[in-house]
Structures are given as structure tokens and as C-alpha cells.
PDB file of N, CA and C in Angstrom:
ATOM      1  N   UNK A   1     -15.916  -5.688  34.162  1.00  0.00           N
ATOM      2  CA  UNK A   1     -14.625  -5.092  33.929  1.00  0.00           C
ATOM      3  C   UNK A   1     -13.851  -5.942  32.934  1.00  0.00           C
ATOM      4  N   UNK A   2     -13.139  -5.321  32.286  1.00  0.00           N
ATOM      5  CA  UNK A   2     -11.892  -6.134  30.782  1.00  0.00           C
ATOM      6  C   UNK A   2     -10.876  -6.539  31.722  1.00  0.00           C
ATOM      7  N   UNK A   3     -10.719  -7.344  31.247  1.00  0.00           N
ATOM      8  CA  UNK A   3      -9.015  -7.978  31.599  1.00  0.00           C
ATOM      9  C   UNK A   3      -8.160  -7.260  30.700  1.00  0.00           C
ATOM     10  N   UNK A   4      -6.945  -7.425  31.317  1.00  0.00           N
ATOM     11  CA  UNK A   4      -5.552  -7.344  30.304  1.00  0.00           C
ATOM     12  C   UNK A   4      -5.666  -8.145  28.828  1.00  0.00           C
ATOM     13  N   UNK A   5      -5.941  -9.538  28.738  1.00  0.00           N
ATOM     14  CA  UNK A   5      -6.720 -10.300  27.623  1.00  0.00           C
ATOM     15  C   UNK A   5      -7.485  -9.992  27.054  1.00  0.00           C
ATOM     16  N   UNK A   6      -8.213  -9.469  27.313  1.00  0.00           N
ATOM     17  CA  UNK A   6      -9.226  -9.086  26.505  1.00  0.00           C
ATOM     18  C   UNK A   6      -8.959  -7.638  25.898  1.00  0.00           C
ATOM     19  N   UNK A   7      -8.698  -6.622  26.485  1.00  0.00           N
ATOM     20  CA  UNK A   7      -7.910  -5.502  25.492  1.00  0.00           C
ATOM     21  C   UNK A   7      -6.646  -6.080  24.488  1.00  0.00           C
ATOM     22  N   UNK A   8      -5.827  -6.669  25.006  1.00  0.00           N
ATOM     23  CA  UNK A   8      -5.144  -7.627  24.112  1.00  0.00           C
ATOM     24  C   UNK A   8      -5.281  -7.791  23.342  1.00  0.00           C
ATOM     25  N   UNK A   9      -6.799  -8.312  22.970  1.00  0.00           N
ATOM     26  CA  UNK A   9      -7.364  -9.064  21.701  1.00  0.00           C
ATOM     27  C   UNK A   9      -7.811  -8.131  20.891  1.00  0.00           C
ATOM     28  N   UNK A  10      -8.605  -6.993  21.901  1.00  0.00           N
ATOM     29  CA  UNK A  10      -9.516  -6.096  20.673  1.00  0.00           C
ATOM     30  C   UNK A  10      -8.184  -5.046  20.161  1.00  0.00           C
ATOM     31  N   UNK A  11      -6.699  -5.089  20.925  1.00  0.00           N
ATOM     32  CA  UNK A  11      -5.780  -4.038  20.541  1.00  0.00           C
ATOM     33  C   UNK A  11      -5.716  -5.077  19.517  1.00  0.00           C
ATOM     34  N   UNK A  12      -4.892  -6.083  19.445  1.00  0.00           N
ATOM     35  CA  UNK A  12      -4.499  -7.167  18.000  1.00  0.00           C
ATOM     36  C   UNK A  12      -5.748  -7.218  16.993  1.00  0.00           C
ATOM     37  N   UNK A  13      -6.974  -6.819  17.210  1.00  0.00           N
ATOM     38  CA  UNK A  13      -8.283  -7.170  16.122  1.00  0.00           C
ATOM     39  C   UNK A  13      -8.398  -5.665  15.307  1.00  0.00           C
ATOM     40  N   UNK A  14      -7.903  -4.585  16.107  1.00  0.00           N
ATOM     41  CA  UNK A  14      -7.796  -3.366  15.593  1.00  0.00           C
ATOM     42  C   UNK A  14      -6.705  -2.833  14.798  1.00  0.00           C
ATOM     43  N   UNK A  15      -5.503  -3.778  15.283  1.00  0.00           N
ATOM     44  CA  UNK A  15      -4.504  -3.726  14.244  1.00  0.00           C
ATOM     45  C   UNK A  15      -4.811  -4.052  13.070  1.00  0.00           C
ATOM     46  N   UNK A  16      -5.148  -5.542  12.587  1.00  0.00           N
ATOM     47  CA  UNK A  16      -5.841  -6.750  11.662  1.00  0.00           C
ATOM     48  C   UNK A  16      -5.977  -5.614  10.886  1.00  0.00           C
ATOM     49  N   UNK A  17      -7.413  -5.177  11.206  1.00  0.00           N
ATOM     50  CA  UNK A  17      -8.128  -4.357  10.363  1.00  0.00           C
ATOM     51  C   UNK A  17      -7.475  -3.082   9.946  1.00  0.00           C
ATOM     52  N   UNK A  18      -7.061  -2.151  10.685  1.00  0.00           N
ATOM     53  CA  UNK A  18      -6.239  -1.586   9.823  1.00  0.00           C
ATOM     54  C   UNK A  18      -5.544  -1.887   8.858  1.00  0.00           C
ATOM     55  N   UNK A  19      -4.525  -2.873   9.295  1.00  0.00           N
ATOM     56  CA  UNK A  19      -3.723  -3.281   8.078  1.00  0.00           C
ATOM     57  C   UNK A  19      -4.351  -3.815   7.102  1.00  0.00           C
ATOM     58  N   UNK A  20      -5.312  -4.132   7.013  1.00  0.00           N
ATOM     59  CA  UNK A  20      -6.250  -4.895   5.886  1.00  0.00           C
ATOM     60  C   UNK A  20      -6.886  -3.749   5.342  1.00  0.00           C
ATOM     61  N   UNK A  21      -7.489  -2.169   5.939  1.00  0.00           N
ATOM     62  CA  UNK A  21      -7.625  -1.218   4.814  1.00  0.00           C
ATOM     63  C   UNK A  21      -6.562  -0.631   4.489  1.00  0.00           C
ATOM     64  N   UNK A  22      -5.251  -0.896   4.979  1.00  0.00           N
ATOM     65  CA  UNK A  22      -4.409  -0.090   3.952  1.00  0.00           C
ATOM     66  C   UNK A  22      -3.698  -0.671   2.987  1.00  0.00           C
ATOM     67  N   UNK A  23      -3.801  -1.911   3.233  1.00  0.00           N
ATOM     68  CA  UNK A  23      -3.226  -2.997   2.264  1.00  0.00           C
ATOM     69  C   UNK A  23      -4.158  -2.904   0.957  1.00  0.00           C
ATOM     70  N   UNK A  24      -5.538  -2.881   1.602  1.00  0.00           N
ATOM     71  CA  UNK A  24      -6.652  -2.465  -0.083  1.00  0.00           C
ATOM     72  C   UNK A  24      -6.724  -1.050  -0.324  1.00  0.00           C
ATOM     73  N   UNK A  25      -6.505  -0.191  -0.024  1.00  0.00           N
ATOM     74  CA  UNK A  25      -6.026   1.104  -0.486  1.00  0.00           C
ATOM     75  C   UNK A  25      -4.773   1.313  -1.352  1.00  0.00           C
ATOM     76  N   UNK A  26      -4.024   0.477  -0.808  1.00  0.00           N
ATOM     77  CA  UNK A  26      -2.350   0.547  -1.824  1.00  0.00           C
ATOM     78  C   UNK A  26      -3.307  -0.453  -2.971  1.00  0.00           C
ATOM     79  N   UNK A  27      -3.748  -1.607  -2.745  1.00  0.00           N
ATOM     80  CA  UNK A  27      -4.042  -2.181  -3.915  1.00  0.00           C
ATOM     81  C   UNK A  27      -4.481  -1.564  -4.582  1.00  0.00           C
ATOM     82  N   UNK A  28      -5.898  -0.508  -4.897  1.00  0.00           N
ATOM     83  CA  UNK A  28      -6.305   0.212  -5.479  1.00  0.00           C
ATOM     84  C   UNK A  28      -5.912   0.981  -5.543  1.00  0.00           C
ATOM     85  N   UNK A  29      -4.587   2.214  -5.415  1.00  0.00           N
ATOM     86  CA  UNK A  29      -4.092   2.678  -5.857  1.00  0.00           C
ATOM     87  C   UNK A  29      -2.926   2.335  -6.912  1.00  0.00           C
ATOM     88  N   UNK A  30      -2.493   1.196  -6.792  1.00  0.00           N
ATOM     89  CA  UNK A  30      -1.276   0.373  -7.724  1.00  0.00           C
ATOM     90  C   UNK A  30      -2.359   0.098  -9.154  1.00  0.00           C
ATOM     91  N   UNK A  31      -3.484  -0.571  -8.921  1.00  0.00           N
ATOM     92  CA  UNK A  31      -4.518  -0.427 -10.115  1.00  0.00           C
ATOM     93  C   UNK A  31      -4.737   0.345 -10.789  1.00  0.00           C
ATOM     94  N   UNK A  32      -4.946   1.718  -9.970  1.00  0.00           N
ATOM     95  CA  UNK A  32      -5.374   2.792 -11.023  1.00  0.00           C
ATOM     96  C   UNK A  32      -4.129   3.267 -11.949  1.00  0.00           C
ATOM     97  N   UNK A  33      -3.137   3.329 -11.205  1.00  0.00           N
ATOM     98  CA  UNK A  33      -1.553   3.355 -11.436  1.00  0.00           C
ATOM     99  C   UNK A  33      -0.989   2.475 -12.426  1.00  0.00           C
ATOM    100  N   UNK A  34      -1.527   1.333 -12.593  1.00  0.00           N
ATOM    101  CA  UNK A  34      -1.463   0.278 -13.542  1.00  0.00           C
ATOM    102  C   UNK A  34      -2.325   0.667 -15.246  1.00  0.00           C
ATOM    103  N   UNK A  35      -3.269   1.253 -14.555  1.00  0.00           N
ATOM    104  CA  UNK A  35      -4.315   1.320 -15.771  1.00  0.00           C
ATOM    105  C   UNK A  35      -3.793   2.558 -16.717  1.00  0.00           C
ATOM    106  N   UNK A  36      -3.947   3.267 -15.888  1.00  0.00           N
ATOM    107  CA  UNK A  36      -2.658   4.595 -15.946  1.00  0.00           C
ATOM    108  C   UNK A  36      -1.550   4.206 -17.269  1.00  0.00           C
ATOM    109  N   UNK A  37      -0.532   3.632 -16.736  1.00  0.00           N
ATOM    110  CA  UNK A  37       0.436   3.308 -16.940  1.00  0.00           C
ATOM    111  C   UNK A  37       0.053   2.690 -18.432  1.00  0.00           C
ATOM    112  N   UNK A  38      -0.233   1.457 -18.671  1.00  0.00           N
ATOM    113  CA  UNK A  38      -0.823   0.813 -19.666  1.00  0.00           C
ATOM    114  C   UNK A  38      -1.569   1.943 -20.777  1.00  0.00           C
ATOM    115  N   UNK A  39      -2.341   2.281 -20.477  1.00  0.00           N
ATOM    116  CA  UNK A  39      -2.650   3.358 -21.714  1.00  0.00           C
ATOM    117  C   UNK A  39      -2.054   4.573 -21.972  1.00  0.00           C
ATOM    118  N   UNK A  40      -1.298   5.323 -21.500  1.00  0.00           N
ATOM    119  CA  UNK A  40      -0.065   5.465 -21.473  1.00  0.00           C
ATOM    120  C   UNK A  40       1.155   4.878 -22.628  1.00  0.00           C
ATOM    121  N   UNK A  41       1.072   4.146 -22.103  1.00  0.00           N
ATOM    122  CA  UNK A  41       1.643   3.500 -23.580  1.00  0.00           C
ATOM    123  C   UNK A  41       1.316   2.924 -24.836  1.00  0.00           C
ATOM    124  N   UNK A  42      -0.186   2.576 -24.613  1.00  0.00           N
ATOM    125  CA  UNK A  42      -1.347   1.705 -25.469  1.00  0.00           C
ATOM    126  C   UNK A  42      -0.670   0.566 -25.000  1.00  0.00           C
ATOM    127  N   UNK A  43      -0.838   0.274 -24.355  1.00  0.00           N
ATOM    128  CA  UNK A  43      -0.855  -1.597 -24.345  1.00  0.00           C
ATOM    129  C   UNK A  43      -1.929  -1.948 -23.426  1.00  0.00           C
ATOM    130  N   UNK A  44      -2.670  -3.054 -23.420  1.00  0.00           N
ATOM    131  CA  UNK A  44      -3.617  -3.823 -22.527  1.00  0.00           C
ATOM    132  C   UNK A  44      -3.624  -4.269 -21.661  1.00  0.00           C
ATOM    133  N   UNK A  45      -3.712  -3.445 -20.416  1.00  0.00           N
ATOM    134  CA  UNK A  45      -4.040  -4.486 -19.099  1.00  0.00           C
ATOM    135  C   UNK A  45      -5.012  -5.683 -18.852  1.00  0.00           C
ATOM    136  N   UNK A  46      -4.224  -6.966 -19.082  1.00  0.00           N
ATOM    137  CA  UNK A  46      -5.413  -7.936 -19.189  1.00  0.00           C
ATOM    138  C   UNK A  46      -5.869  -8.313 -17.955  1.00  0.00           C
ATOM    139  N   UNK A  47      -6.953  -8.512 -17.755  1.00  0.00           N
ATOM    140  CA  UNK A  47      -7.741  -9.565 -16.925  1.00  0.00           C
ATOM    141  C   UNK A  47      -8.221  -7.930 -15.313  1.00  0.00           C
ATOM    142  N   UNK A  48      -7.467  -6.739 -16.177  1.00  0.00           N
ATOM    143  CA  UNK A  48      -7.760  -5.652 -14.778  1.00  0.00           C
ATOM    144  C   UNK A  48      -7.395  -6.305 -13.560  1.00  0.00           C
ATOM    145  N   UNK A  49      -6.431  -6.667 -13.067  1.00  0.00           N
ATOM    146  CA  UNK A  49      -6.326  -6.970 -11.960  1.00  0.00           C
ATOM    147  C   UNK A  49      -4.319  -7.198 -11.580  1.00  0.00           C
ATOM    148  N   UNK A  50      -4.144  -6.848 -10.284  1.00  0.00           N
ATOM    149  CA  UNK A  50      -2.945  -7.061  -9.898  1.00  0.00           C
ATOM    150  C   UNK A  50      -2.671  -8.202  -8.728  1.00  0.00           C
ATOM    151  N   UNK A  51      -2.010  -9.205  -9.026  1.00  0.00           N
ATOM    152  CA  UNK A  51      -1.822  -9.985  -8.032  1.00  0.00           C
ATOM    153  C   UNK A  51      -0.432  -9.222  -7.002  1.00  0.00           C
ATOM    154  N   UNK A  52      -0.607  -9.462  -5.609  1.00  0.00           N
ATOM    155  CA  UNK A  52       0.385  -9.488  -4.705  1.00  0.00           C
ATOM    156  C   UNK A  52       0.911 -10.236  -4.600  1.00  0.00           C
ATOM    157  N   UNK A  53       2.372  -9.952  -4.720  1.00  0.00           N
ATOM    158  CA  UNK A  53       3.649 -10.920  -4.781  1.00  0.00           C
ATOM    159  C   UNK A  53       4.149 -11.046  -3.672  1.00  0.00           C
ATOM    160  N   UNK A  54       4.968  -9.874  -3.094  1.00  0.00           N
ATOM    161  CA  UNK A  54       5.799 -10.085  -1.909  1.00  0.00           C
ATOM    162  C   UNK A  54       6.237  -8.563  -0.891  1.00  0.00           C
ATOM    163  N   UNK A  55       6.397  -8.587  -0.128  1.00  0.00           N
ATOM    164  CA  UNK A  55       7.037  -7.410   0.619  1.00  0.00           C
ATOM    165  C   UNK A  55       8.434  -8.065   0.909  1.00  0.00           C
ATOM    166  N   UNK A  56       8.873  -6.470  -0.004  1.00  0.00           N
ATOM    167  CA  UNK A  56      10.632  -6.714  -0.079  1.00  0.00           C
ATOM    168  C   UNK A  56      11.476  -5.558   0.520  1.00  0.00           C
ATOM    169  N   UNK A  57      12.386  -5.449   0.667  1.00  0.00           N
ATOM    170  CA  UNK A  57      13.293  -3.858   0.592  1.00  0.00           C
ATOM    171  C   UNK A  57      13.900  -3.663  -0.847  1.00  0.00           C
ATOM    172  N   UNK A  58      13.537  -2.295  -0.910  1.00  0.00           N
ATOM    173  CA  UNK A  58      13.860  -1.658  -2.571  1.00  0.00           C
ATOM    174  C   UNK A  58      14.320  -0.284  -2.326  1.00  0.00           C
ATOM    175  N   UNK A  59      14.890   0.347  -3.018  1.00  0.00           N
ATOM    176  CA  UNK A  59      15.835   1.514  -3.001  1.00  0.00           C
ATOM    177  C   UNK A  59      14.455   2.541  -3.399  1.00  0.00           C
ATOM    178  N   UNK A  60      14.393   3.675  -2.823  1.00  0.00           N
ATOM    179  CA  UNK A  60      13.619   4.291  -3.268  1.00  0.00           C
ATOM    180  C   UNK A  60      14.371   5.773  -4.208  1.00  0.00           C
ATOM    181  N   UNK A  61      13.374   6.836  -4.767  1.00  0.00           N
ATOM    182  CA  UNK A  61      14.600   8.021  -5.720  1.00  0.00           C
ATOM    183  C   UNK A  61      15.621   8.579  -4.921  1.00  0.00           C
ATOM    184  N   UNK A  62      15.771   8.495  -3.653  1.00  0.00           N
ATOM    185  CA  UNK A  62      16.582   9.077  -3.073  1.00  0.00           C
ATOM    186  C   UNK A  62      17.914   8.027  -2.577  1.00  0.00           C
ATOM    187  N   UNK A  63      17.744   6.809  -3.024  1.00  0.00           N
ATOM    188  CA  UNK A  63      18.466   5.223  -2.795  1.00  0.00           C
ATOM    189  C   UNK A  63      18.408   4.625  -1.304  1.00  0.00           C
ATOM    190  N   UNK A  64      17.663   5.388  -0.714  1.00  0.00           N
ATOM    191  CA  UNK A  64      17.057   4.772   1.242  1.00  0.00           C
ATOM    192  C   UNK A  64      16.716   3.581   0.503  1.00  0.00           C
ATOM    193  N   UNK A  65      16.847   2.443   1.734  1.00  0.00           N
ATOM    194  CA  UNK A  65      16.227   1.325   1.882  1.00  0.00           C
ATOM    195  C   UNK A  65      14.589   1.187   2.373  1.00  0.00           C
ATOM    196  N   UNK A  66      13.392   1.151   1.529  1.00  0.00           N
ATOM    197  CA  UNK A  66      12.211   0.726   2.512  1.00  0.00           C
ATOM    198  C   UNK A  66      11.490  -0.220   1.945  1.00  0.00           C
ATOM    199  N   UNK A  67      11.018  -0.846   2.912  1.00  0.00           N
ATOM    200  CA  UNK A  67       9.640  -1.897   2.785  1.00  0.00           C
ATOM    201  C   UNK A  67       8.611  -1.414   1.547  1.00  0.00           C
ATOM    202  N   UNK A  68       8.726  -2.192   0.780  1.00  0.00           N
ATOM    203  CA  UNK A  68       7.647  -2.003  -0.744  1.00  0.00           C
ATOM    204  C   UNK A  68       6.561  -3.071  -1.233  1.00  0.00           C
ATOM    205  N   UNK A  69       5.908  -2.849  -1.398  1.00  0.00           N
ATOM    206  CA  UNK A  69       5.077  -3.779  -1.615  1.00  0.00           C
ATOM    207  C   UNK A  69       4.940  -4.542  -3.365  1.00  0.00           C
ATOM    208  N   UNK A  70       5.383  -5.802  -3.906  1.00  0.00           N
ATOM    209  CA  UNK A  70       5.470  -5.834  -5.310  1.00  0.00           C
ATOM    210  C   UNK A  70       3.876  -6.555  -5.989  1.00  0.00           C
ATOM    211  N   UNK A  71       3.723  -5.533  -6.884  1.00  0.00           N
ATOM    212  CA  UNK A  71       2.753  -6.634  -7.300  1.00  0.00           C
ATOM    213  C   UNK A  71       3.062  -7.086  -8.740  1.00  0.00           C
ATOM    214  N   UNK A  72       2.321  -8.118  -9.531  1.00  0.00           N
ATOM    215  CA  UNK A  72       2.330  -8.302 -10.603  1.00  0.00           C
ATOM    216  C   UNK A  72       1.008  -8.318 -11.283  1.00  0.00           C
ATOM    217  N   UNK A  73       1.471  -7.843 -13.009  1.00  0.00           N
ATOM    218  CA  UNK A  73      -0.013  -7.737 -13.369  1.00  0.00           C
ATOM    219  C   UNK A  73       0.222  -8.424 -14.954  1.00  0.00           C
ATOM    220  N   UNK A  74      -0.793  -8.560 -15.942  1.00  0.00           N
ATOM    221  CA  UNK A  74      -0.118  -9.024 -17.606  1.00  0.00           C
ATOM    222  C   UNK A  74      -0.781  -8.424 -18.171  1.00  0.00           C
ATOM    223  N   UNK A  75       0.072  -7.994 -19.461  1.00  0.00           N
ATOM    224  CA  UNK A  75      -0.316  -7.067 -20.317  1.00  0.00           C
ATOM    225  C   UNK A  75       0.059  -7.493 -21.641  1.00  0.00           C
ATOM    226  N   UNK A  76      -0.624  -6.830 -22.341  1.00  0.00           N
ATOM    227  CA  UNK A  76       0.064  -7.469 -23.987  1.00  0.00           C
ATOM    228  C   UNK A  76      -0.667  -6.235 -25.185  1.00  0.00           C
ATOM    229  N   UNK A  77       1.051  -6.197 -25.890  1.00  0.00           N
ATOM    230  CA  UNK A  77       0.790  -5.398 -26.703  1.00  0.00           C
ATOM    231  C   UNK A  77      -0.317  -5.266 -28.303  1.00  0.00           C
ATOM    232  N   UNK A  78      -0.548  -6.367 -28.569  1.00  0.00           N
ATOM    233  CA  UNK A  78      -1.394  -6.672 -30.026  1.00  0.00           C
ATOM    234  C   UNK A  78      -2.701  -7.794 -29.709  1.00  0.00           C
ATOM    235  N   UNK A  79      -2.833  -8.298 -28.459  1.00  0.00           N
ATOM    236  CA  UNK A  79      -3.988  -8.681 -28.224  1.00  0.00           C
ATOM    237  C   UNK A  79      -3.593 -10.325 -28.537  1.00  0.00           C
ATOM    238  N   UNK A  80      -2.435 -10.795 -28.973  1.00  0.00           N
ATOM    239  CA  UNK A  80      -1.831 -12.206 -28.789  1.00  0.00           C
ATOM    240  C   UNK A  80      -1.087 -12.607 -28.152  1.00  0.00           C
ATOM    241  N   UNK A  81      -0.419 -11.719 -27.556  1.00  0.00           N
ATOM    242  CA  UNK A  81       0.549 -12.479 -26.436  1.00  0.00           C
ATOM    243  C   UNK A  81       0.506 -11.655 -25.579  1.00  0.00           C
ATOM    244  N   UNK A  82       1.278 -12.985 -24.328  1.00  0.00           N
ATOM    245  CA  UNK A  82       0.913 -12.024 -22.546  1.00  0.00           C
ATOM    246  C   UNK A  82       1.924 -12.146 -21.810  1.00  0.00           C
ATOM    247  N   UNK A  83       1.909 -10.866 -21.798  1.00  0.00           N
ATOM    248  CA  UNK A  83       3.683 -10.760 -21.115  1.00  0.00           C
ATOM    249  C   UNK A  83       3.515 -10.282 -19.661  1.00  0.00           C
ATOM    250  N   UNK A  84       4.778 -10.168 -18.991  1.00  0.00           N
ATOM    251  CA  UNK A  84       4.143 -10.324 -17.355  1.00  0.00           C
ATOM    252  C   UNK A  84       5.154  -8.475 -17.157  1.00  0.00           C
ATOM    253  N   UNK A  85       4.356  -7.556 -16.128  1.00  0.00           N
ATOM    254  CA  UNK A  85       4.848  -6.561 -15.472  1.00  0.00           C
ATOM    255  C   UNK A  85       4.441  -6.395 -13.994  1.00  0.00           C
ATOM    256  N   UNK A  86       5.606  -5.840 -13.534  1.00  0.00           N
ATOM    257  CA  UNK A  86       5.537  -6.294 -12.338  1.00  0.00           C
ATOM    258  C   UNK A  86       5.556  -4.213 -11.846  1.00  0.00           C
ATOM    259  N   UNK A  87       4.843  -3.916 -10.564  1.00  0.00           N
ATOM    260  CA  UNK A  87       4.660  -2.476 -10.016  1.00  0.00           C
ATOM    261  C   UNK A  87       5.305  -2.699  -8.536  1.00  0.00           C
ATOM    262  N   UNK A  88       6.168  -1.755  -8.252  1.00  0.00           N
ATOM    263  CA  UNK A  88       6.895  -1.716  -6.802  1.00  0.00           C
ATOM    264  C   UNK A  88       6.311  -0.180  -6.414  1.00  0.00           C
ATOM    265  N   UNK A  89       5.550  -0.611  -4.838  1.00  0.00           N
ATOM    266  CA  UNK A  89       4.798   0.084  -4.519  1.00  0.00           C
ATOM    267  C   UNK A  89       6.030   0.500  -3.202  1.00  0.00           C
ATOM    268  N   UNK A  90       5.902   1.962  -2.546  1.00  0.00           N
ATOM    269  CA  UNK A  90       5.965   2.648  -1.126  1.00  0.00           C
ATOM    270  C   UNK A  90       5.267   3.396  -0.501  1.00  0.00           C
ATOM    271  N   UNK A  91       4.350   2.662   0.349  1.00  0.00           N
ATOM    272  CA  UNK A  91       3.100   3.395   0.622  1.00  0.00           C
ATOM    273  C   UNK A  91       2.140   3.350  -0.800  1.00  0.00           C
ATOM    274  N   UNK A  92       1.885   4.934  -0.890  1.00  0.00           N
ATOM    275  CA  UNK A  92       0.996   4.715  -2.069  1.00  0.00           C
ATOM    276  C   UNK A  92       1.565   5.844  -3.379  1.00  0.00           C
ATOM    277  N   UNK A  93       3.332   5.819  -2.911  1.00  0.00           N
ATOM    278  CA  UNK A  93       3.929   5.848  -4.108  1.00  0.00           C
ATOM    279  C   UNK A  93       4.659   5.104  -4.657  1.00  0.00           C
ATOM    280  N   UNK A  94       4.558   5.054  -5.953  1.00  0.00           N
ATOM    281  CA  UNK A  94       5.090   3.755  -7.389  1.00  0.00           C
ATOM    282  C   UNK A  94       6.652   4.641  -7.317  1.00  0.00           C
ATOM    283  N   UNK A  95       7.791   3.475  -7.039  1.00  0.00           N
ATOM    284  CA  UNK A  95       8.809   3.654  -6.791  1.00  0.00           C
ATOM    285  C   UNK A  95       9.295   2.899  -8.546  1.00  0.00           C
ATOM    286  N   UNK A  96       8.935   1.686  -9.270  1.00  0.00           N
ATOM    287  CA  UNK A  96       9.335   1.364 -10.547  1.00  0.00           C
ATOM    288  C   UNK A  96       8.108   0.657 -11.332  1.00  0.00           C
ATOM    289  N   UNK A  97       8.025   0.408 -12.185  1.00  0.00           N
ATOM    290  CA  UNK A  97       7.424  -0.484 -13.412  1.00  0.00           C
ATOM    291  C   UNK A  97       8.129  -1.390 -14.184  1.00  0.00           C
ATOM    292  N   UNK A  98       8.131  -2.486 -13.910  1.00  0.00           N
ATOM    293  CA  UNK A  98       8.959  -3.171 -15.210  1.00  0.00           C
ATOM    294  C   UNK A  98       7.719  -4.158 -16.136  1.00  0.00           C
ATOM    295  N   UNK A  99       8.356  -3.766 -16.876  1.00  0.00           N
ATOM    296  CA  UNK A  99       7.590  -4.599 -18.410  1.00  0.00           C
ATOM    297  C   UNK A  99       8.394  -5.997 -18.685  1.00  0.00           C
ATOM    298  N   UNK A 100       8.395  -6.771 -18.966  1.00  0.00           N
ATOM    299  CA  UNK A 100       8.992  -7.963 -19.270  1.00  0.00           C
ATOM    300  C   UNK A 100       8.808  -8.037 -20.954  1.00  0.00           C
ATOM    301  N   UNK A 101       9.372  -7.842 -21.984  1.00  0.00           N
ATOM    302  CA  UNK A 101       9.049  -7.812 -23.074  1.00  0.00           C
ATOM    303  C   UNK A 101      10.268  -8.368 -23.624  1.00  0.00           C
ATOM    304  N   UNK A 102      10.430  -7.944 -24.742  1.00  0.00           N
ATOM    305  CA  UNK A 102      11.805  -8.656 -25.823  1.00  0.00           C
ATOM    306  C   UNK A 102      13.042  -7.940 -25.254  1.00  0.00           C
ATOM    307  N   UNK A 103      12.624  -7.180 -24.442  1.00  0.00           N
ATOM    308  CA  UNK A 103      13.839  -5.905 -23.842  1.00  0.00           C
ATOM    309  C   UNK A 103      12.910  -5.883 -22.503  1.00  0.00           C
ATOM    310  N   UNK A 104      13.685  -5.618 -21.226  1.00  0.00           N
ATOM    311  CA  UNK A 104      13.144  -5.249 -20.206  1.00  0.00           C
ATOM    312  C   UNK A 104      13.182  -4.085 -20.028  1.00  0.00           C
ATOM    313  N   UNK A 105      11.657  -3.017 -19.810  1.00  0.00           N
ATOM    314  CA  UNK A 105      11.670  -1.613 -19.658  1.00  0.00           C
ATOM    315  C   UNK A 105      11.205  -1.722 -17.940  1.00  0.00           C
ATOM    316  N   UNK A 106      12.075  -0.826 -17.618  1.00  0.00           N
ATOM    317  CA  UNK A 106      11.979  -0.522 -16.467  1.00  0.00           C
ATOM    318  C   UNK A 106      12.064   0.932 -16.357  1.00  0.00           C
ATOM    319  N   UNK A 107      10.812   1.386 -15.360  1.00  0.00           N
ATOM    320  CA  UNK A 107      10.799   3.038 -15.211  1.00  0.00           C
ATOM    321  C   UNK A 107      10.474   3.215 -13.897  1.00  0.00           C
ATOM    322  N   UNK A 108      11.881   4.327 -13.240  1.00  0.00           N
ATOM    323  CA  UNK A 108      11.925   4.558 -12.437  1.00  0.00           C
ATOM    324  C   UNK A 108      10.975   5.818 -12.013  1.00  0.00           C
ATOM    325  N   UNK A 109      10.380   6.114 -10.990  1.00  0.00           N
ATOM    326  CA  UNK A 109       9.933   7.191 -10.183  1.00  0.00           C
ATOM    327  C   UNK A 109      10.193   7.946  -9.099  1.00  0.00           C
TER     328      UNK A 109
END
């Protein structure tokens, strides 16, 4: 027979894992969203990849407060310099984009 402890553990080991495929599901969706985005404009997503920054509260199109996930990624327009953009995720919709460039573009969704 299980103890109370021991469901305990496999309830907390079943959480884990969930949250760990939906955390790589948003990642790969912010990627494709990234790649997206980048050609889109012609500019270069370097190195294909998005680092995770932070879980913040961000206004979403309707201005509610929710939990978003930010990542950052670098891109560059002429293949010499590398500028940093950052993707604010909700769930596995892109709430903004900002570009960090000579002007900051930011696009809302």
C-alpha cells in the first residue's frame, strides 16, 4: 500500500514534468515566432536560439495584468553587428517584440 508520502512525491514529480513540457513548448513556439519575425523584416537571427530571461507581469492587448514569460534572442541587420531583442511571451501568445537598435522598435500584439 502508498503512503500519503509517497503520492506526495509522485503528485510533485508529475507536476515537474509537466511544467517542463510546457515550458519547452512555449520555447519552441517563441522560436518559430522569432524566426518568423526576423525574416519578416530581413534581418538575421543569430546563433537560432532564444535564451530565457525571466517571468514577469506584463499588460497584455486588452491591458490585464499576466504572468509572461521574457526571452531574449540577437539579431543583426548587415551581418556586422549584434544587437539584442527581446520576445514577451503569454502562454503561447507573443504579447510584444522589441528590437534594440539605433531606435527602439517595439511591436505590440
Amino acid at each position: 500500500m502508498y503512503s500519503i508520502y509517497d503520492l506526495c512525491i509522485f503528485f510533485l514529480l508529475v507536476l515537474l514534468v509537466m511544467y517542463w513540457w510546457r515550458t519547452r513548448e512555449q520555447h519552441t513556439s517563441a522560436l518559430n515566432f522569432a524566426r518568423k519575425y526576423c525574416k519578416e523584416r530581413e534581418i538575421q537571427l543569430l546563433d537560432e536560439t532564444l535564451v530565457f530571461q525571466k517571468i514577469a507581469l506584463s499588460k497584455n492587448s486588452s491591458g490585464q495584468k499576466v504572468f509572461s514569460r521574457i526571452y531574449s534572442f540577437d539579431f543583426c541587420r548587415d551581418g556586422q553587428d549584434r544587437n539584442k531583442g527581446e520576445i514577451v511571451l503569454c502562454g503561447y501568445s507573443v504579447i510584444r517584440v522589441m528590437l534594440e537598435t539605433e531606435q527602439l522598435e517595439i511591436t505590440q500584439y
